[in-house]
PDB file of N, CA and C in Angstrom:
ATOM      1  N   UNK A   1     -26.292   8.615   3.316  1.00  0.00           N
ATOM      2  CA  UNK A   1     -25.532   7.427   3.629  1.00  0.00           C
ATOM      3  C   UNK A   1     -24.190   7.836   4.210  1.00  0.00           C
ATOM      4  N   UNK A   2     -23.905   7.011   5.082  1.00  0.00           N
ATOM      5  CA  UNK A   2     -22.869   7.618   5.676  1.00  0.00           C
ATOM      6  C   UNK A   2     -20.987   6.794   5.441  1.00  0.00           C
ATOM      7  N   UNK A   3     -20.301   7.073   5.384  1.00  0.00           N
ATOM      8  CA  UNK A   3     -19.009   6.383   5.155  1.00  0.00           C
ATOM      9  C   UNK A   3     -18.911   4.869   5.362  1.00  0.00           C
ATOM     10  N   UNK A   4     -18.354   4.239   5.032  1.00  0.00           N
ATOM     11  CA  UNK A   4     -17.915   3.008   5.495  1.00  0.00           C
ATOM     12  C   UNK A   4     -16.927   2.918   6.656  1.00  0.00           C
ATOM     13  N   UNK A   5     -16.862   2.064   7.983  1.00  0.00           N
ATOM     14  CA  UNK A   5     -15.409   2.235   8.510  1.00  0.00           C
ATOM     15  C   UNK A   5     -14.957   1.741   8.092  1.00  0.00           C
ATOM     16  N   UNK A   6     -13.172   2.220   8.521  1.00  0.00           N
ATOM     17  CA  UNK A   6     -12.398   1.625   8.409  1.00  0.00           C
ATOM     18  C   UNK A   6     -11.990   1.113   8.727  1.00  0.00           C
ATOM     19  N   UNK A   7     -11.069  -0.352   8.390  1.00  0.00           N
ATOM     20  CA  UNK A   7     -10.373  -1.189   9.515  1.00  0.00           C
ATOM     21  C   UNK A   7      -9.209  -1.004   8.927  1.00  0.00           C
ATOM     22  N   UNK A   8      -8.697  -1.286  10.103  1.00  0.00           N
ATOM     23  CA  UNK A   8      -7.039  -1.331  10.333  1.00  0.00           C
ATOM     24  C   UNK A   8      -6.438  -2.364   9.811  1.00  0.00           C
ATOM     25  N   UNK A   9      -5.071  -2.601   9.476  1.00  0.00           N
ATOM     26  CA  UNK A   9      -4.475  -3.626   8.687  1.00  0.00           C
ATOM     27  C   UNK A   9      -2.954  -3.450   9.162  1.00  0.00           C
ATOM     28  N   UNK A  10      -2.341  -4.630   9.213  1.00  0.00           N
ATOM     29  CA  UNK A  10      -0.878  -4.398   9.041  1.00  0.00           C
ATOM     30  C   UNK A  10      -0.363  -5.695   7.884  1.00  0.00           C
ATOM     31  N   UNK A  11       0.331  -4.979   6.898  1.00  0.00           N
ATOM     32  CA  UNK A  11       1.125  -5.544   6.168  1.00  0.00           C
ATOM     33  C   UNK A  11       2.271  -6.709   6.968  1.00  0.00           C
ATOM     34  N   UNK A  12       2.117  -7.721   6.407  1.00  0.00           N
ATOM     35  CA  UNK A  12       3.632  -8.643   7.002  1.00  0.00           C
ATOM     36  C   UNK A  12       4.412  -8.612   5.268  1.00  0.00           C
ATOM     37  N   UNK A  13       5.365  -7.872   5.743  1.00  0.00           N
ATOM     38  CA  UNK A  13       6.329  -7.950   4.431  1.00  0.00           C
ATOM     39  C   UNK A  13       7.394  -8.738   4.069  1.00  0.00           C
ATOM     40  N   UNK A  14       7.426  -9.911   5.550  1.00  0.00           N
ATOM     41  CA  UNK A  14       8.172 -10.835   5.948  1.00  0.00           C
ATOM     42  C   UNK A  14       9.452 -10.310   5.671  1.00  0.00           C
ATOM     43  N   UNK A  15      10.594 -11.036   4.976  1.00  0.00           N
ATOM     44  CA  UNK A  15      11.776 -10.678   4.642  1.00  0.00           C
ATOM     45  C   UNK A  15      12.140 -10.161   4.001  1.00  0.00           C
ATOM     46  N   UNK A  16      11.153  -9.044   3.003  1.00  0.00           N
ATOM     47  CA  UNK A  16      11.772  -8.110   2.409  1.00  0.00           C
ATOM     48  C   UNK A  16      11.802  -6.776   2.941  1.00  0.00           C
ATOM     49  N   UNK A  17      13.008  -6.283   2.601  1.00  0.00           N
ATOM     50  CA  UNK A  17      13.562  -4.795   3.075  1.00  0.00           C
ATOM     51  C   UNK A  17      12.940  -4.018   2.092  1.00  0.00           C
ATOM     52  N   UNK A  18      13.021  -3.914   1.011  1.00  0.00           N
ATOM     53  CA  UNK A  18      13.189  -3.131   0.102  1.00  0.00           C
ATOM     54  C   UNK A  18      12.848  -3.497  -1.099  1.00  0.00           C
ATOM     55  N   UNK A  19      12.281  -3.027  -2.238  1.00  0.00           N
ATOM     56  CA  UNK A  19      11.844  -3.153  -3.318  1.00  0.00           C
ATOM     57  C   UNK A  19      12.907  -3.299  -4.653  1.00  0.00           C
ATOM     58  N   UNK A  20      13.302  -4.273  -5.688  1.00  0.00           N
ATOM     59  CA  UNK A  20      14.123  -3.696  -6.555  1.00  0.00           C
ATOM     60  C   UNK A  20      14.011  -2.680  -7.358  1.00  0.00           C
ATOM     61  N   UNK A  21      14.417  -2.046  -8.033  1.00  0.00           N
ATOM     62  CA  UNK A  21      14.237  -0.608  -8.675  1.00  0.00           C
ATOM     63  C   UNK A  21      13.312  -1.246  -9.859  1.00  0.00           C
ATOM     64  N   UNK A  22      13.728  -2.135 -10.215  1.00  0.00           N
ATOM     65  CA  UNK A  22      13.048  -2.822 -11.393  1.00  0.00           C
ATOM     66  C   UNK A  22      11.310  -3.222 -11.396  1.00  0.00           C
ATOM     67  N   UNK A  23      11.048  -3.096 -10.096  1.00  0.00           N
ATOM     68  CA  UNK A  23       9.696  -3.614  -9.421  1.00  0.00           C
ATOM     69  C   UNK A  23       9.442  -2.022  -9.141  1.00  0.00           C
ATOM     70  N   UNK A  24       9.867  -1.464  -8.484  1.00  0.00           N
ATOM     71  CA  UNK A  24       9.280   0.272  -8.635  1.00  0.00           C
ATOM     72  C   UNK A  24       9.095   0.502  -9.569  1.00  0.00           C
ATOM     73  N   UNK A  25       9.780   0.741 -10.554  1.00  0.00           N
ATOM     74  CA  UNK A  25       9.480   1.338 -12.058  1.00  0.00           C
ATOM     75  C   UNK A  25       8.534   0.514 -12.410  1.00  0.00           C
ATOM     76  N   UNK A  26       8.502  -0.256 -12.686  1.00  0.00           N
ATOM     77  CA  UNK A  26       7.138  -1.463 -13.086  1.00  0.00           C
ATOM     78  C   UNK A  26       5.523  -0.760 -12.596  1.00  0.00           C
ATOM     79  N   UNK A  27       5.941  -0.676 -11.093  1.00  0.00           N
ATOM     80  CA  UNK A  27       4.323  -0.033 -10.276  1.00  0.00           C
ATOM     81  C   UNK A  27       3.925   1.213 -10.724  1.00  0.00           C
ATOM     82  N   UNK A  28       5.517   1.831 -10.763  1.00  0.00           N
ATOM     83  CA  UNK A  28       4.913   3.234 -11.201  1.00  0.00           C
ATOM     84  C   UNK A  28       4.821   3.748 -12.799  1.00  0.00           C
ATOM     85  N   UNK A  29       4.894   2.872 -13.192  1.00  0.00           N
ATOM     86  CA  UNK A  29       4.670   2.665 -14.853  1.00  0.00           C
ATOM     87  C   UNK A  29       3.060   2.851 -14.749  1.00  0.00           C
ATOM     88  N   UNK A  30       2.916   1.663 -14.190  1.00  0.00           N
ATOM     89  CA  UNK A  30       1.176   1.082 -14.433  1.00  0.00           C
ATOM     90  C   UNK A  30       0.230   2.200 -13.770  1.00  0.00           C
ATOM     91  N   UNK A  31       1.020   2.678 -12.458  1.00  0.00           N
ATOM     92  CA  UNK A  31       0.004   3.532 -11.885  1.00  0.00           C
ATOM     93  C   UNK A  31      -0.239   4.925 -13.282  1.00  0.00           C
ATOM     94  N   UNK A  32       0.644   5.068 -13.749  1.00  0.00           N
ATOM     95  CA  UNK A  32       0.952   6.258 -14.505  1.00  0.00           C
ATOM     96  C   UNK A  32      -0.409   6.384 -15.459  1.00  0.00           C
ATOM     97  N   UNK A  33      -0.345   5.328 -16.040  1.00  0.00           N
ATOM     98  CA  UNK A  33      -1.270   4.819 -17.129  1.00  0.00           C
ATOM     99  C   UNK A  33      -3.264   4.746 -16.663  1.00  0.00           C
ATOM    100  N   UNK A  34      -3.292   4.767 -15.229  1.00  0.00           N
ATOM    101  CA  UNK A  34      -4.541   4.191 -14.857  1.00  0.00           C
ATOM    102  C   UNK A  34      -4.702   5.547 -13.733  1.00  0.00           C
ATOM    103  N   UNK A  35      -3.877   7.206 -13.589  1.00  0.00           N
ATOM    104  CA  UNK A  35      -4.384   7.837 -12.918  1.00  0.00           C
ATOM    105  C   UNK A  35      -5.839   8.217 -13.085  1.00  0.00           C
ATOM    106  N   UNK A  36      -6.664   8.331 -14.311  1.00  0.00           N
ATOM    107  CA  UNK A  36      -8.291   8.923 -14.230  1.00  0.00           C
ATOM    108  C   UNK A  36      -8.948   7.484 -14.311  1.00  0.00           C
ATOM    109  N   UNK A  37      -8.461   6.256 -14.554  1.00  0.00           N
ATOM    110  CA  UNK A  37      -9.062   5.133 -14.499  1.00  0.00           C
ATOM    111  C   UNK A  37      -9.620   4.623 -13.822  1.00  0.00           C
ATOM    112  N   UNK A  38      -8.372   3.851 -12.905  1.00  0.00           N
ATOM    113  CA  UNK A  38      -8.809   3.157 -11.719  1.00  0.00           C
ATOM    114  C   UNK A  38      -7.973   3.643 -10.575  1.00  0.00           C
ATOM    115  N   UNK A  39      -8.008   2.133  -9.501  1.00  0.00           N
ATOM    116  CA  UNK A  39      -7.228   2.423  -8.190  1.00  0.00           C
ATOM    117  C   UNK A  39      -6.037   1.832  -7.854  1.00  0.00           C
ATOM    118  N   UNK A  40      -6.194   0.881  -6.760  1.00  0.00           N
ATOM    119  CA  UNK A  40      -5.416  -0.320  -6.213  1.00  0.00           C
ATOM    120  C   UNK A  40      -6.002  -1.250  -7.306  1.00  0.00           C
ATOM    121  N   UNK A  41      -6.605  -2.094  -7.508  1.00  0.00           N
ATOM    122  CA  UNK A  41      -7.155  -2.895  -7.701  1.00  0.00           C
ATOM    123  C   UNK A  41      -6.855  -3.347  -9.269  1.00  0.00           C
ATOM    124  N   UNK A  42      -6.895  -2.054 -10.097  1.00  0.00           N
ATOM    125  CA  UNK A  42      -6.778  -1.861 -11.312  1.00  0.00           C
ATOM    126  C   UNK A  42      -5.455  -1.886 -11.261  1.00  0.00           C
ATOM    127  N   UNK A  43      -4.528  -1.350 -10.732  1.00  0.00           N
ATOM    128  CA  UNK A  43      -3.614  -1.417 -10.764  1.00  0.00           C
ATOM    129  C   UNK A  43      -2.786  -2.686 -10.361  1.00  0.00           C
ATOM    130  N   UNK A  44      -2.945  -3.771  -9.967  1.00  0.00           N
ATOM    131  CA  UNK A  44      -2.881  -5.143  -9.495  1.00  0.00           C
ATOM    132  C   UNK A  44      -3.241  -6.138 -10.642  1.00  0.00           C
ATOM    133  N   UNK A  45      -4.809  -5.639 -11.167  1.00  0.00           N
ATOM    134  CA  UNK A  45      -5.266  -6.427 -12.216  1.00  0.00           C
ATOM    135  C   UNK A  45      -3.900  -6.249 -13.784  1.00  0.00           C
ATOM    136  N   UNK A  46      -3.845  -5.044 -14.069  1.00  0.00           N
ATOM    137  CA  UNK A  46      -2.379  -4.863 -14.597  1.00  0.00           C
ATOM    138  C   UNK A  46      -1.175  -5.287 -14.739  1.00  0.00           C
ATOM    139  N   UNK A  47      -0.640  -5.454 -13.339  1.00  0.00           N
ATOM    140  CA  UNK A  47       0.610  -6.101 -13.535  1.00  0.00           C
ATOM    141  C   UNK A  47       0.256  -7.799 -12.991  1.00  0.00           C
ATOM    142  N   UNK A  48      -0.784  -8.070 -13.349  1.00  0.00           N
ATOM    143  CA  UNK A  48      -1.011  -9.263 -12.894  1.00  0.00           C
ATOM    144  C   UNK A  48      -1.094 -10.185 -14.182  1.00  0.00           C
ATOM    145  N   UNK A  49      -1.532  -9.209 -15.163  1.00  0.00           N
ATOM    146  CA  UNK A  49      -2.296  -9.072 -16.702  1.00  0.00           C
ATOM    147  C   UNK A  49      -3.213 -10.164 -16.978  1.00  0.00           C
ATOM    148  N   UNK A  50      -4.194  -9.310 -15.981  1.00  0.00           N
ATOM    149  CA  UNK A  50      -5.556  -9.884 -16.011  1.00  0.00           C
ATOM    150  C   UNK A  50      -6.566  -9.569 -17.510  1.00  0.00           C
ATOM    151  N   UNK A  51      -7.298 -10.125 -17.734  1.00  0.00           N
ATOM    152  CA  UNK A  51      -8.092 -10.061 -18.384  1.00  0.00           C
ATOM    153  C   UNK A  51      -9.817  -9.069 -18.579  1.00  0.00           C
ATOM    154  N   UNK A  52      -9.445  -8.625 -17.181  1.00  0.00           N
ATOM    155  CA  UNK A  52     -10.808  -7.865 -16.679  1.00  0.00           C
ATOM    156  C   UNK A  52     -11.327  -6.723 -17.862  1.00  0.00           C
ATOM    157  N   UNK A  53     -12.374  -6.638 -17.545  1.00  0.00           N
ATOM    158  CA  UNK A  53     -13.470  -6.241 -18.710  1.00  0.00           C
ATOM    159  C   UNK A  53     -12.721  -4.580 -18.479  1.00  0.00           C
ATOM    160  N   UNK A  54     -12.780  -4.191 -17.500  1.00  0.00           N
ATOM    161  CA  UNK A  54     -12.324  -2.972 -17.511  1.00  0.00           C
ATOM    162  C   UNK A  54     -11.093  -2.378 -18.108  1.00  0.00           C
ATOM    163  N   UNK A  55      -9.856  -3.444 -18.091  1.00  0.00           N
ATOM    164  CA  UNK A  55      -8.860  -3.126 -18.676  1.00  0.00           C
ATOM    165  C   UNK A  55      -8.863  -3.394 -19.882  1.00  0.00           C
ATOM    166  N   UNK A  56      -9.788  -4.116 -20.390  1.00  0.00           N
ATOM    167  CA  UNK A  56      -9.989  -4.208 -22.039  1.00  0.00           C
ATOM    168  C   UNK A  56     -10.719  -3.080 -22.427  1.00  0.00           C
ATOM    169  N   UNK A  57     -11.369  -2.482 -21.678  1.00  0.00           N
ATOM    170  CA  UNK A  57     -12.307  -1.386 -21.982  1.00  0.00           C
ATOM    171  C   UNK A  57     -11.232   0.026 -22.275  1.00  0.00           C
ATOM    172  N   UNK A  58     -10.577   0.020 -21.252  1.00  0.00           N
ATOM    173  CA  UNK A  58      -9.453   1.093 -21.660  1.00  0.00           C
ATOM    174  C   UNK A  58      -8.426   1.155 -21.913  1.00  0.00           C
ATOM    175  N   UNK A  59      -7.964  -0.204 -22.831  1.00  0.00           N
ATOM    176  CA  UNK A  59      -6.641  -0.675 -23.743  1.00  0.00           C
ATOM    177  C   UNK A  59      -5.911  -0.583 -22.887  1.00  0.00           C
ATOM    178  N   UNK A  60      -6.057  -1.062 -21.882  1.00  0.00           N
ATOM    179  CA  UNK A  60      -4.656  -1.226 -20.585  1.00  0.00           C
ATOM    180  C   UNK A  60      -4.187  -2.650 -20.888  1.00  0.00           C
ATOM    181  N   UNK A  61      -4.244  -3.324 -21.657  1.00  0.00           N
ATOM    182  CA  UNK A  61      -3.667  -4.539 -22.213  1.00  0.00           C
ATOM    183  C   UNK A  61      -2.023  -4.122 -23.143  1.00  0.00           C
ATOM    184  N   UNK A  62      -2.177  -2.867 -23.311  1.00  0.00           N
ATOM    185  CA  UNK A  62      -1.166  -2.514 -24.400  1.00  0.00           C
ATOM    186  C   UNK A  62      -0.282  -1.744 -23.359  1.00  0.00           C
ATOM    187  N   UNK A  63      -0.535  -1.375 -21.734  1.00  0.00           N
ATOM    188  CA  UNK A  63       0.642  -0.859 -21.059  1.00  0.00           C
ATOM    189  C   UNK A  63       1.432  -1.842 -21.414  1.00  0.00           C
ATOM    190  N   UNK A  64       3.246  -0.862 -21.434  1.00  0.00           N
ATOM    191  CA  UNK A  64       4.646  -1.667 -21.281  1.00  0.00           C
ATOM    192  C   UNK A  64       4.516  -2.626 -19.901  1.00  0.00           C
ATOM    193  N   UNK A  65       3.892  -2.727 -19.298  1.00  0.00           N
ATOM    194  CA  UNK A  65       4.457  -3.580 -17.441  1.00  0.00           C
ATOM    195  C   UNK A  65       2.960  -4.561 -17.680  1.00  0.00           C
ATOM    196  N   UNK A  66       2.009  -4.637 -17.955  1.00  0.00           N
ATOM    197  CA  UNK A  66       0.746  -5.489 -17.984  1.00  0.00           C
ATOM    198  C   UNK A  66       1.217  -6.920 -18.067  1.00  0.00           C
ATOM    199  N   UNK A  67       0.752  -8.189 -17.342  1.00  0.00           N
ATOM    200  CA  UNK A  67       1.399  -8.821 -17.227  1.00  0.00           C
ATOM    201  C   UNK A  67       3.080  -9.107 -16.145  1.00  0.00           C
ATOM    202  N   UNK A  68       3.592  -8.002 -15.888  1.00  0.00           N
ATOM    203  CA  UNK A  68       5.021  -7.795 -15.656  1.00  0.00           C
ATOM    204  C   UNK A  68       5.185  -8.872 -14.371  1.00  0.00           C
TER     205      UNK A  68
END
């Protein structure tokens, strides 16, 4: 089987410049917690503080930022 392509994308970030520090630390909290876990996705479901079977599966309900 061979790869999937890829498509191209551009972000519209509209009017933001820049991230607050408070929102970095937050992302990179969660990513911290979900490096052998998951991906993007997991990482979204997180600070979204979703309910998904997966993050109950690997007590990612109890990260500090879940929900954030």
């Amino acid at each position: 089987m061979s790869r999937r392509a890829r498509v191209s994308y551009d972000l519209d970030t509209g009017a933001i410049k820049r991230l607050p520090d408070v929102e970095i630390k937050a992302i990179l909290r969660a990513a911290d917690e979900i490096i052998s876990v998951g991906g993007r996705n997991m990482l979204c479901f997180i600070l979204k503080g979703s309910n998904n079977q997966q993050i109950k599966k690997h007590g990612l309900e109890s990260c500090p930022v879940y929900g954030f």
